[in-house]
Protein backbone atom coordinates (compact mmCIF):
# COMPACT_ATOMS: atom_id res chain seq x y z
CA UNK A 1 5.07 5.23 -73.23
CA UNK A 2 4.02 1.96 -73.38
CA UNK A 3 6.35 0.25 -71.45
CA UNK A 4 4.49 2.18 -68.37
CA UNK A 5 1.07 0.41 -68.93
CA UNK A 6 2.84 -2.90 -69.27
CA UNK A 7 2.14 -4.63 -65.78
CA UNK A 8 4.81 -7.22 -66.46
CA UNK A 9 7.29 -4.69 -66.97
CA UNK A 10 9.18 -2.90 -63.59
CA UNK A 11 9.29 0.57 -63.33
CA UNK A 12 12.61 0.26 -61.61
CA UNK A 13 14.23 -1.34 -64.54
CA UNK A 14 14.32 1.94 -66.42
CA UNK A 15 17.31 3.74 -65.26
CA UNK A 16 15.97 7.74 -65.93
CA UNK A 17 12.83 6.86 -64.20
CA UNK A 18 14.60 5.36 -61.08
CA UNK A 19 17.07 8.07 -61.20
CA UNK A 20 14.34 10.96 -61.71
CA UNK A 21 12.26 8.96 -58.98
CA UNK A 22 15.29 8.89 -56.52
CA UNK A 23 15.97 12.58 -57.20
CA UNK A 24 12.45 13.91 -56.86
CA UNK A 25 12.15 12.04 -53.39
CA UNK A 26 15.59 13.63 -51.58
CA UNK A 27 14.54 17.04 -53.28
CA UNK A 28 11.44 16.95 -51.23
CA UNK A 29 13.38 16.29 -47.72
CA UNK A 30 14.52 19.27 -48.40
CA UNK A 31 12.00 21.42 -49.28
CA UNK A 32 9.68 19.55 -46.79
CA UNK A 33 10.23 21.93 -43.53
CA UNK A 34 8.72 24.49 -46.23
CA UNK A 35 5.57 22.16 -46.32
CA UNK A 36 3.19 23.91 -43.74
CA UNK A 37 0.43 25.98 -45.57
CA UNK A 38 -2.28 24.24 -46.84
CA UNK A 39 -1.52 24.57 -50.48
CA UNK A 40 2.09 23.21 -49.52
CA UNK A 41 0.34 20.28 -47.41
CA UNK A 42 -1.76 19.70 -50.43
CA UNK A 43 1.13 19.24 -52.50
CA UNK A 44 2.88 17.01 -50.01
CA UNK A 45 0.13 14.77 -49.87
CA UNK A 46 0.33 14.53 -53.57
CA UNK A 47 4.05 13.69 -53.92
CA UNK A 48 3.59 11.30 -51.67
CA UNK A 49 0.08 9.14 -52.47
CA UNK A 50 2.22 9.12 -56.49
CA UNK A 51 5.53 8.15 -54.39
CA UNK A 52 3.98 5.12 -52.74
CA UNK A 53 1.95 4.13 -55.64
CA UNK A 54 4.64 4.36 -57.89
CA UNK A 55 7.17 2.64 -56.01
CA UNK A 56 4.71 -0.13 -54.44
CA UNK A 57 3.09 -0.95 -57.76
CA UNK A 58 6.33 -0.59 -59.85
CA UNK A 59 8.86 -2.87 -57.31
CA UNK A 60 6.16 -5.87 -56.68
CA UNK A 61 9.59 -7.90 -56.41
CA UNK A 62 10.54 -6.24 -53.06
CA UNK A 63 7.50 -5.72 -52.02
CA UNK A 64 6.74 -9.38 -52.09
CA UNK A 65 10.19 -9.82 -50.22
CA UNK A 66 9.61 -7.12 -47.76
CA UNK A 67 6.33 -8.87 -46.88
CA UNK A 68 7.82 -12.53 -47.08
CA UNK A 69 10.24 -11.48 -44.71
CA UNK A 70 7.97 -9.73 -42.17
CA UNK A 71 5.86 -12.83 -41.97
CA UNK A 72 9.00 -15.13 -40.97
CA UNK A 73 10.64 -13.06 -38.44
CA UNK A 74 8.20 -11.15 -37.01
CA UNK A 75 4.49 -12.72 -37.38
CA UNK A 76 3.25 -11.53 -34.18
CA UNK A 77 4.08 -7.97 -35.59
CA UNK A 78 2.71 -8.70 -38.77
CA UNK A 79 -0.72 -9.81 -37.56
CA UNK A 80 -1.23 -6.82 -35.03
CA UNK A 81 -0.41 -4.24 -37.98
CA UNK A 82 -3.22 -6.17 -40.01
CA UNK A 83 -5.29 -6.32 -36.81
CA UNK A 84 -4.87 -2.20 -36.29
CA UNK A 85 -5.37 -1.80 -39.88
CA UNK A 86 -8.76 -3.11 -40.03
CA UNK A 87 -9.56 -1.81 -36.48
CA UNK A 88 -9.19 2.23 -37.35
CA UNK A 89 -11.51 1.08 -40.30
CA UNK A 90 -13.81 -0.32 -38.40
CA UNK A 91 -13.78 2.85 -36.43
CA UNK A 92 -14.33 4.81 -39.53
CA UNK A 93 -17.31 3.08 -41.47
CA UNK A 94 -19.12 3.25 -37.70
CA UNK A 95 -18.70 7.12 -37.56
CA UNK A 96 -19.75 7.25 -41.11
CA UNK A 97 -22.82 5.64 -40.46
CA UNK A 98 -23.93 7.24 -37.21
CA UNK A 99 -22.64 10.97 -37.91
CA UNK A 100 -25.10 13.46 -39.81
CA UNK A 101 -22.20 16.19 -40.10
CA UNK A 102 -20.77 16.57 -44.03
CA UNK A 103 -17.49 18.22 -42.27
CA UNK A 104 -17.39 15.77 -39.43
CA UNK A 105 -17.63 12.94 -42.73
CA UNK A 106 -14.94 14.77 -44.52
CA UNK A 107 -12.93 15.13 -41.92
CA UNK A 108 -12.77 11.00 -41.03
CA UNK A 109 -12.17 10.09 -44.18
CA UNK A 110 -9.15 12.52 -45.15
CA UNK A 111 -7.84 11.07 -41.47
CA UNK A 112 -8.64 7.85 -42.40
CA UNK A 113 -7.09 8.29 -45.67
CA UNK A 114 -3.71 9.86 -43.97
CA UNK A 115 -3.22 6.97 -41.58
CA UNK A 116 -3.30 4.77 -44.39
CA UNK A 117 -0.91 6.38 -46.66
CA UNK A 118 1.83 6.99 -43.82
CA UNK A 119 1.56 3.56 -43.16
CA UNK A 120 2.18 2.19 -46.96
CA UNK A 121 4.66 5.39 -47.29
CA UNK A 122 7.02 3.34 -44.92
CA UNK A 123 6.98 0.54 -46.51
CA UNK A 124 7.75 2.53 -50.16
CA UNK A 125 10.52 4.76 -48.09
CA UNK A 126 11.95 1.24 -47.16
CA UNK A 127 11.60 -0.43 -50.27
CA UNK A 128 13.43 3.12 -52.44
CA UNK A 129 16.63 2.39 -49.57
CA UNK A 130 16.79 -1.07 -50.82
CA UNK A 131 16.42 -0.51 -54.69
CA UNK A 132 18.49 2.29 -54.91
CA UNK A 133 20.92 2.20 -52.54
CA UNK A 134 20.37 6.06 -51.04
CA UNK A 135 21.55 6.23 -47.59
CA UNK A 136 18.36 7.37 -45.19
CA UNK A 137 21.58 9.61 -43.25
CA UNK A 138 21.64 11.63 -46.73
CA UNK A 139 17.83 12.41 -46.71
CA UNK A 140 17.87 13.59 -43.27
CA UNK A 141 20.74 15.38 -43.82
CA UNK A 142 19.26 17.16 -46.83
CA UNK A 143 16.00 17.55 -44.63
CA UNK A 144 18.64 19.47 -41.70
CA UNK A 145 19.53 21.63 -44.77
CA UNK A 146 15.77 22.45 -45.66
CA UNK A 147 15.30 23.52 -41.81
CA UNK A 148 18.44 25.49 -41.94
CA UNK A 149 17.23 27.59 -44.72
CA UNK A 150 13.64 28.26 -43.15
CA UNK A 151 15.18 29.07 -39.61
CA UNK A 152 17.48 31.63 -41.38
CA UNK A 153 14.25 33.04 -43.48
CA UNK A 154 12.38 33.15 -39.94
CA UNK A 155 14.88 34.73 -37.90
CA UNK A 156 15.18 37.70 -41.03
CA UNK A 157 11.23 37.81 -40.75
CA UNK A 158 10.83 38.09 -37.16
CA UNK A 159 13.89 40.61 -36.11
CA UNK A 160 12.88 43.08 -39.59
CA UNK A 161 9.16 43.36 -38.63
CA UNK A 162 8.38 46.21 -36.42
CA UNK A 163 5.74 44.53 -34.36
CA UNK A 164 4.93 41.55 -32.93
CA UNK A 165 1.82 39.07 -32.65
CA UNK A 166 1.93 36.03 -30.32
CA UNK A 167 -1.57 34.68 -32.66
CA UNK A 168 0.87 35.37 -35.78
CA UNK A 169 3.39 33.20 -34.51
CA UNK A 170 1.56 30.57 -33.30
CA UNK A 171 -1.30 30.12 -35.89
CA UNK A 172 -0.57 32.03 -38.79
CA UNK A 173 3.28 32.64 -39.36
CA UNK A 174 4.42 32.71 -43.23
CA UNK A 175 4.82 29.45 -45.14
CA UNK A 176 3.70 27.16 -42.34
CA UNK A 177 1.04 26.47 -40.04
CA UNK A 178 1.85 26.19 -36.31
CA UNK A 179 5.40 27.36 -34.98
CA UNK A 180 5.87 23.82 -32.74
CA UNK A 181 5.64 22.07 -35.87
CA UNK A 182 8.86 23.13 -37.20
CA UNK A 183 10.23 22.85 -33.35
CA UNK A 184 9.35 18.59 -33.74
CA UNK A 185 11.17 18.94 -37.24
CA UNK A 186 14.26 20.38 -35.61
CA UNK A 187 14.25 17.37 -33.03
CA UNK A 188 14.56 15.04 -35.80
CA UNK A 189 17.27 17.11 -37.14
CA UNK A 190 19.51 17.66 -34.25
CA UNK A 191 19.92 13.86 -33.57
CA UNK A 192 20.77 13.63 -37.10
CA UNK A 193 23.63 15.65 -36.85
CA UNK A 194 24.50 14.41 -33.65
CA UNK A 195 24.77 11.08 -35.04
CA UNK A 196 26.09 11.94 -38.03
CA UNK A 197 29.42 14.01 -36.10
CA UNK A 198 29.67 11.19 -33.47
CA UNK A 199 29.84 8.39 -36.05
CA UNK A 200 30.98 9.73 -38.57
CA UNK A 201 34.97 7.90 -39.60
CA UNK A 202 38.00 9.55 -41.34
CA UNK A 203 36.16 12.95 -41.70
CA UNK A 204 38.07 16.14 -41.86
CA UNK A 205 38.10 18.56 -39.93
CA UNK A 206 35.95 21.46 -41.78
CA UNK A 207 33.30 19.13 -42.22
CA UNK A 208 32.85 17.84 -38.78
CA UNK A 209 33.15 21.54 -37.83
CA UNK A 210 30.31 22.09 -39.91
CA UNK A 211 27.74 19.50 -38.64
CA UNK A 212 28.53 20.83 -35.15
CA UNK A 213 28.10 24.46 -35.86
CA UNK A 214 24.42 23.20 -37.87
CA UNK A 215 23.81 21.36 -34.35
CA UNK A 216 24.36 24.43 -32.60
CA UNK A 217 21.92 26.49 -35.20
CA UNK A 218 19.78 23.84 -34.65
CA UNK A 219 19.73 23.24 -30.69
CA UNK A 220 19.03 26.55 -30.67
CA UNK A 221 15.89 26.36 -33.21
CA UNK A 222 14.30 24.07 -30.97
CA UNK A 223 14.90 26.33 -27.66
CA UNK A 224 13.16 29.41 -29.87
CA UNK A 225 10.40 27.65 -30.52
CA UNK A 226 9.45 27.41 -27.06
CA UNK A 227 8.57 23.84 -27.06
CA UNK A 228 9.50 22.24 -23.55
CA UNK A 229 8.64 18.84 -24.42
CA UNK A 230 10.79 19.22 -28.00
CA UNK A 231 13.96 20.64 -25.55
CA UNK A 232 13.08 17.71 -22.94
CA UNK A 233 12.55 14.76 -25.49
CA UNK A 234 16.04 15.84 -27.81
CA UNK A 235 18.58 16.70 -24.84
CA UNK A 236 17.10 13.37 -23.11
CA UNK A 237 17.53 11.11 -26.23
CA UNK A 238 20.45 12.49 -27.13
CA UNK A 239 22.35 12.21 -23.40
CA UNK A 240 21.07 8.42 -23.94
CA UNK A 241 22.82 8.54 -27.33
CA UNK A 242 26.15 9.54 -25.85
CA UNK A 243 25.68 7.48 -22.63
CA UNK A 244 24.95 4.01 -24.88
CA UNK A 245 28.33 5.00 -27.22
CA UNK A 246 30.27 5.54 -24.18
CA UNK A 247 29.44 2.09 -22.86
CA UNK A 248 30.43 0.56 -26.14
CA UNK A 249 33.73 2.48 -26.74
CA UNK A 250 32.61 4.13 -29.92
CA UNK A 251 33.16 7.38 -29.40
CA UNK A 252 36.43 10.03 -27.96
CA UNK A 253 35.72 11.66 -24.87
CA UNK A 254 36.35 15.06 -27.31
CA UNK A 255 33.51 13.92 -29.22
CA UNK A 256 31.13 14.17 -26.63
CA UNK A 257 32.44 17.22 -24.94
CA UNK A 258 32.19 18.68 -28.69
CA UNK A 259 27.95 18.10 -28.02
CA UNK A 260 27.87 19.60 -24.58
CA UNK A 261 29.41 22.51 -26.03
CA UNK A 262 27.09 22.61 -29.01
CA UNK A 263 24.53 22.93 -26.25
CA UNK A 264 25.86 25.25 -24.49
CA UNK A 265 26.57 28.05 -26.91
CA UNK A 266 23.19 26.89 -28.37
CA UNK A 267 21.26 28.31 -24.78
CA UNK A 268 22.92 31.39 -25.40
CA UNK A 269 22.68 32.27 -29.07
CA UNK A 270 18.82 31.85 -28.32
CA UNK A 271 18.31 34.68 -26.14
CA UNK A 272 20.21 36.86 -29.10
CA UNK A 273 17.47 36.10 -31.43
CA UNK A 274 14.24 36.18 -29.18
CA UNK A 275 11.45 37.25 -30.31
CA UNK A 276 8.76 37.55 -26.85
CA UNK A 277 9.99 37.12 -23.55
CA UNK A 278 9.18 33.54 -23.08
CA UNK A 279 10.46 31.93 -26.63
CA UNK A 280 13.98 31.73 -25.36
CA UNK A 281 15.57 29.63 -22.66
CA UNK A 282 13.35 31.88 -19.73
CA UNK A 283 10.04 29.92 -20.45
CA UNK A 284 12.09 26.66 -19.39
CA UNK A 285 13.26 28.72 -16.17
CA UNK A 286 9.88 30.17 -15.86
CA UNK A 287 8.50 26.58 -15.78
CA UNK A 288 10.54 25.65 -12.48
CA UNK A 289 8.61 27.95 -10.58
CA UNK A 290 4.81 26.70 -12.05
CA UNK A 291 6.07 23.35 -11.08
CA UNK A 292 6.41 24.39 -7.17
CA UNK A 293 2.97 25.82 -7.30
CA UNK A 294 2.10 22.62 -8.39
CA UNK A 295 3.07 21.09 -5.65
CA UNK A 296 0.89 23.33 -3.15
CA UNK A 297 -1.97 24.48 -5.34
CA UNK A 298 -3.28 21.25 -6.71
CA UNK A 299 -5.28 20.57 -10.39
CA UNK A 300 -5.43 24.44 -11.49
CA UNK A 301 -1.64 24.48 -11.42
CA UNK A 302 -1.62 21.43 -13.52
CA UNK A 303 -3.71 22.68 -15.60
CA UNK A 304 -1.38 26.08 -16.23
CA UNK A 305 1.61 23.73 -16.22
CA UNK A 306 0.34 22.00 -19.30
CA UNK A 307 -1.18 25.33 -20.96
CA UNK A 308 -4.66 23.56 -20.60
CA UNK A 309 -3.50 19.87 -21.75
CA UNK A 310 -5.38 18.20 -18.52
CA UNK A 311 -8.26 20.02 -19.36
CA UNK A 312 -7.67 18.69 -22.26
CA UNK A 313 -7.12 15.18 -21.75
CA UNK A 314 -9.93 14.77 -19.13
CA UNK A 315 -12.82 16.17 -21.78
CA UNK A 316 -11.47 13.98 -24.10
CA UNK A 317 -11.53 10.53 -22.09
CA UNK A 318 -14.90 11.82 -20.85
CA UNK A 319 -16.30 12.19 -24.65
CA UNK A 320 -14.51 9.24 -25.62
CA UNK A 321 -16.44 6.85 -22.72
CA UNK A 322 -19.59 7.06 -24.59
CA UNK A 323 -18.15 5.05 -27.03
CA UNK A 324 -14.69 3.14 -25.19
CA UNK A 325 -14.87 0.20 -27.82
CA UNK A 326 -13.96 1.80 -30.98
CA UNK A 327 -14.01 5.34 -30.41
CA UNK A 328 -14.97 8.82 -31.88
CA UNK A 329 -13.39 7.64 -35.18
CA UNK A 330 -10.98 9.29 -36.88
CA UNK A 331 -10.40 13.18 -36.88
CA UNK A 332 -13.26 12.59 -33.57
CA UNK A 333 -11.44 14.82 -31.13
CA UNK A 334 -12.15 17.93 -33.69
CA UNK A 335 -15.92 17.46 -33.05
CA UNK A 336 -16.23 17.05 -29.25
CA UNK A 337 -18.66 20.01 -28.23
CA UNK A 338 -16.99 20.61 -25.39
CA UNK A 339 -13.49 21.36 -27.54
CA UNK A 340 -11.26 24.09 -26.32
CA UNK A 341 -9.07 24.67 -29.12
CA UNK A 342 -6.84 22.84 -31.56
CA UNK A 343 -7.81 19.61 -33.97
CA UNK A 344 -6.08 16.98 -31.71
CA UNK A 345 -5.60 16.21 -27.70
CA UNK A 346 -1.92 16.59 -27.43
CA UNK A 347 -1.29 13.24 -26.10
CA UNK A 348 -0.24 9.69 -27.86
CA UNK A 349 -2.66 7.67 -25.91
CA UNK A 350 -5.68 9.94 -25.39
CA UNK A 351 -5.29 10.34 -29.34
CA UNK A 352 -5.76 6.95 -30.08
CA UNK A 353 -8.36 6.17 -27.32
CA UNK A 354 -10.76 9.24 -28.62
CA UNK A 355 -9.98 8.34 -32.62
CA UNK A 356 -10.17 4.11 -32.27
CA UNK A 357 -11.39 3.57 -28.86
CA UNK A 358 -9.85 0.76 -26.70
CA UNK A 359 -9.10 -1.93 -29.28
CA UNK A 360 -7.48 -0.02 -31.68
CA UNK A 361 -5.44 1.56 -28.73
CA UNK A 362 -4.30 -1.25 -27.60
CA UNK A 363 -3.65 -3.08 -30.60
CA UNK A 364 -1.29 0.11 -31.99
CA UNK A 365 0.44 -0.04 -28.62
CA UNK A 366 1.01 -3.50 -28.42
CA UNK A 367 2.51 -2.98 -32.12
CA UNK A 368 4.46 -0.06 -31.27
CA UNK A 369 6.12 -1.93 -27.69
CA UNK A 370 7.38 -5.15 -30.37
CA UNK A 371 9.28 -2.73 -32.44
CA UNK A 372 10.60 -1.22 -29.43
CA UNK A 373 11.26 -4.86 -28.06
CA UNK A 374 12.88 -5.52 -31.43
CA UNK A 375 14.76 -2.33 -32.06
CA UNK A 376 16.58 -2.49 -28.30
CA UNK A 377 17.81 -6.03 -29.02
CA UNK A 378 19.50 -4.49 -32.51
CA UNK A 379 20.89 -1.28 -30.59
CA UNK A 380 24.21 -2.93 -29.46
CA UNK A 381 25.37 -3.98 -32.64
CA UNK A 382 24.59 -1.28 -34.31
CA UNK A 383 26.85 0.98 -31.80
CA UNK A 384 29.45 -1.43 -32.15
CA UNK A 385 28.64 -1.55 -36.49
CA UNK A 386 28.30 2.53 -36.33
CA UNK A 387 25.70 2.14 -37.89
CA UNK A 388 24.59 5.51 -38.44
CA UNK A 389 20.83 4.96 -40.71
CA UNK A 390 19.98 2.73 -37.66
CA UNK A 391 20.51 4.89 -34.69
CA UNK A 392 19.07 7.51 -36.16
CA UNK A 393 16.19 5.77 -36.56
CA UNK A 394 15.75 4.97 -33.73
CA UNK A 395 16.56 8.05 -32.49
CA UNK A 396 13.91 10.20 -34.02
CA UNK A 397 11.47 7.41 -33.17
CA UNK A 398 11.71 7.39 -29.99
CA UNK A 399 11.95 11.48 -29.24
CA UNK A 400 8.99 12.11 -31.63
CA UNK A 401 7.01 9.58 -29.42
CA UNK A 402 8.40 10.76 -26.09
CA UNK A 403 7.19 14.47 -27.44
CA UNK A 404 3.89 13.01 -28.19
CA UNK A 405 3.07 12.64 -24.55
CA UNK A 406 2.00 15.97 -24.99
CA UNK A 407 2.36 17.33 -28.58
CA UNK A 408 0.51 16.20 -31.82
CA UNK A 409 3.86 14.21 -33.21
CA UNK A 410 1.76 11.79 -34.34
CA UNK A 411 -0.97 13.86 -35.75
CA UNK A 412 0.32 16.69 -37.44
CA UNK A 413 2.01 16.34 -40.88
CA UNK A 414 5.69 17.35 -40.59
CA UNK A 415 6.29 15.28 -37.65
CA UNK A 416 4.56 12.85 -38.96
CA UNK A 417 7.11 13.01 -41.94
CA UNK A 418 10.09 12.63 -39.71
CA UNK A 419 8.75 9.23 -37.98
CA UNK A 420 7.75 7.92 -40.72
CA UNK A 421 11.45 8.49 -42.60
CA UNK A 422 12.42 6.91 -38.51
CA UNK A 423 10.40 3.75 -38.80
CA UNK A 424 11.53 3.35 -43.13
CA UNK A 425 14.49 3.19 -41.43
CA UNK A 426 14.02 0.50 -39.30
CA UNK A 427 11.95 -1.33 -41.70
CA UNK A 428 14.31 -1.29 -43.92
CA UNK A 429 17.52 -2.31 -41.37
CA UNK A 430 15.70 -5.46 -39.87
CA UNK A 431 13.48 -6.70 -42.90
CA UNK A 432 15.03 -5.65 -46.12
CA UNK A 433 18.87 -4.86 -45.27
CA UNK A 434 21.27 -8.05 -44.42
CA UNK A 435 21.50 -8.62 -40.44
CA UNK A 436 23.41 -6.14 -38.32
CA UNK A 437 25.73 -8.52 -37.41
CA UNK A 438 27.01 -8.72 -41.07
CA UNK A 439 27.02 -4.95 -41.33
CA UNK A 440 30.44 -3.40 -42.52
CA UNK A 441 31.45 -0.16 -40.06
CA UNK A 442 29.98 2.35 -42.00
């Protein structure tokens, strides 16, 4: 026991405590699309505060390398992560100082704390790749498995019970906390099976069979969810997906007819396994014809096109103006008086503006653009590579962030789990991982 108070002594250096490290961290993708009820959250905040600890304080080797190597290829990066960094706390001690409210206290600092451990989990996610060699395609995969499992469970649930409650579904259905949630989970999931059967070299048959048929299951997950957004921002990236391999001869024509089908069958099996009439593919139809009243009606049918998001939105930037420099602080949009209903604005941008005001906006945007800059100049050699951990990465980055235009991707914990697996992944490709160009096909 010793050896683990020793601070010159690496954690990593112990083979059973790497291994039962390594183990304990791809058991949770799997179990994580479980993680919805508070209890549950509770305990997924606890894995991972002791995951990044453990991994940051006992790897100070890569750690120093992963920073080393951050400053030298991407210091304008570098310094606006710093800059955001102190920013949101900035934001925090002021709404500590002028608030009276113990909740509205609380509530910043268990924000607070949250944005602070995603953004160290990445760099421990990152760091585990490296060390150990685990293949960020095997914990999504394993996290696809987990969501396989709890769609099966839901569908049981939902088609045994005799009645129905729209409230239930939404706010208080078994094992998790909001329906949608598990929708931006299934995002992530399909374009990890989509890469992983488009990619994927000398595979037989059965098992490229199988991560088709687990697309399908999970195509049409998303669809019964009744998410738009989650349908709009996975069948968009993943046509750009197919259109970007098809450009760079990486993939049969068979392969990609092999997806359309998958989506296909998918908008049918859905309507088999419906629960109300507008958690299938008819609330997408539905929404063609709330988009022509738009048109001729004006702001009300905006308003009923977004289920009350420009309502939204527009008491949000209006409570956020009396304070446009740094914001409400964090967790502010819960304690707006003029709230309607849910703990966050369901949009990126108004998010950030009411939580860190206009600096820490952006700063974070500015920060989030240069990885996009950065991750678009790495895209074409990692088609050409196959480099499967990479696209997906990307991927699920850029989906989760096209949902959050109008979803709470980057508020609400499970989605928040899948981007921050997405940007490990990229961390760990352009600052830890040799250059692209020297990547093997995988």
């Amino acid at each position: 026991m010793s050896k683990f108070f020793d601070r010159h002594v690496d954690f990593f250096s112990i083979p059973s405590f790497k291994h039962s490290l390594s183990a304990a961290f791809l058991c949770f993708a799997f179990i994580m699309p479980i993680c919805g009820t508070l209890p549950l959250l509770g305990f997924l905040g606890f894995f991972q505060v002791s995951f990044t600890l453990i991994v940051l304080i006992g790897n100070k080797q890569q750690l120093r390398l992963l920073m080393q190597r951050c400053r030298q290829q991407s210091p304008r990066l570098s310094w606006l992560f710093v800059c955001w960094l102190i920013l949101t706390s900035i934001s925090y001690i002021i709404v500590m100082f002028e608030t009276t409210l113990v909740w509205q206290m609380l509530g910043a600092t268990a924000r607070q704390s949250y944005i602070l451990l995603q953004s160290f989990y990445v760099i421990a996610v990152a760091i585990l790749l490296r060390t150990m060699g685990i293949r960020l395609m095997h914990v999504l995969l394993l996290m696809c498995l987990g969501l396989l499992v709890m769609f099966i469970f839901m569908i049981w649930l939902y088609q045994t019970e005799a009645t129905h409650d729209s409230w239930i579904w939404f706010f208080n259905p078994l094992l998790i906390v909001h329906i949608r949630d598990l929708g931006n989970v299934a995002v992530a999931a399909a374009l990890t099976l989509a890469v992983q059967f488009l990619f994927t070299q000398q595979t037989g048959i059965i098992k490229q069979g199988l991560y088709l048929f687990s697309l399908c299951i999970v195509c049409t997950f998303i669809l019964w969810t009744g998410g738009r957004m989650a349908v709009f921002s996975s069948c968009f990236t993943l046509m750009l997906i197919l259109v970007l391999a098809g450009l760079y001869k990486v993939i049969s024509v068979q392969s990609a007819l092999c997806i359309f089908l998958a989506l296909i069958v998918s908008f049918y099996l859905v309507d088999l396994v419906a629960v109300f009439d507008w958690n299938g593919i008819t609330r997408s139809s539905s929404t063609v014809s709330v988009v022509q009243q738009v048109a001729t009606s004006g702001t009300g049918s905006l308003n009923q096109l977004s289920t009350g998001r420009w309502h939204m939105w527009s008491m949000s930037l209006k409570a956020m103006s009396e304070s446009p420099i740094f914001g409400l602080g964090p967790y502010g949009y819960y304690f707006i008086p003029e709230r309607t209903y849910g703990d966050q604005p369901h949009n990126l941008v108004v998010q950030f503006l009411v939580e860190w005001g206009i600096a820490g906006t952006f700063t974070v945007l500015m920060l989030l653009v240069g990885l996009a800059g950065k991750s678009l100049k790495a895209l074409p050699q990692a088609f050409r590579s196959k480099d499967k951990d990479y696209i997906v990465s990307v991927s699920i980055v850029f989906a989760l962030t096209l949902h959050a235009l109008t979803g709470g991707t980057y508020f609400n914990v499970q989605p928040m789990y899948c981007l921050t697996l997405g940007f490990s992944g990229l961390c760990f490709s352009a600052y830890i991982a040799k250059p692209l160009g020297n990547k093997k096909s995988a």
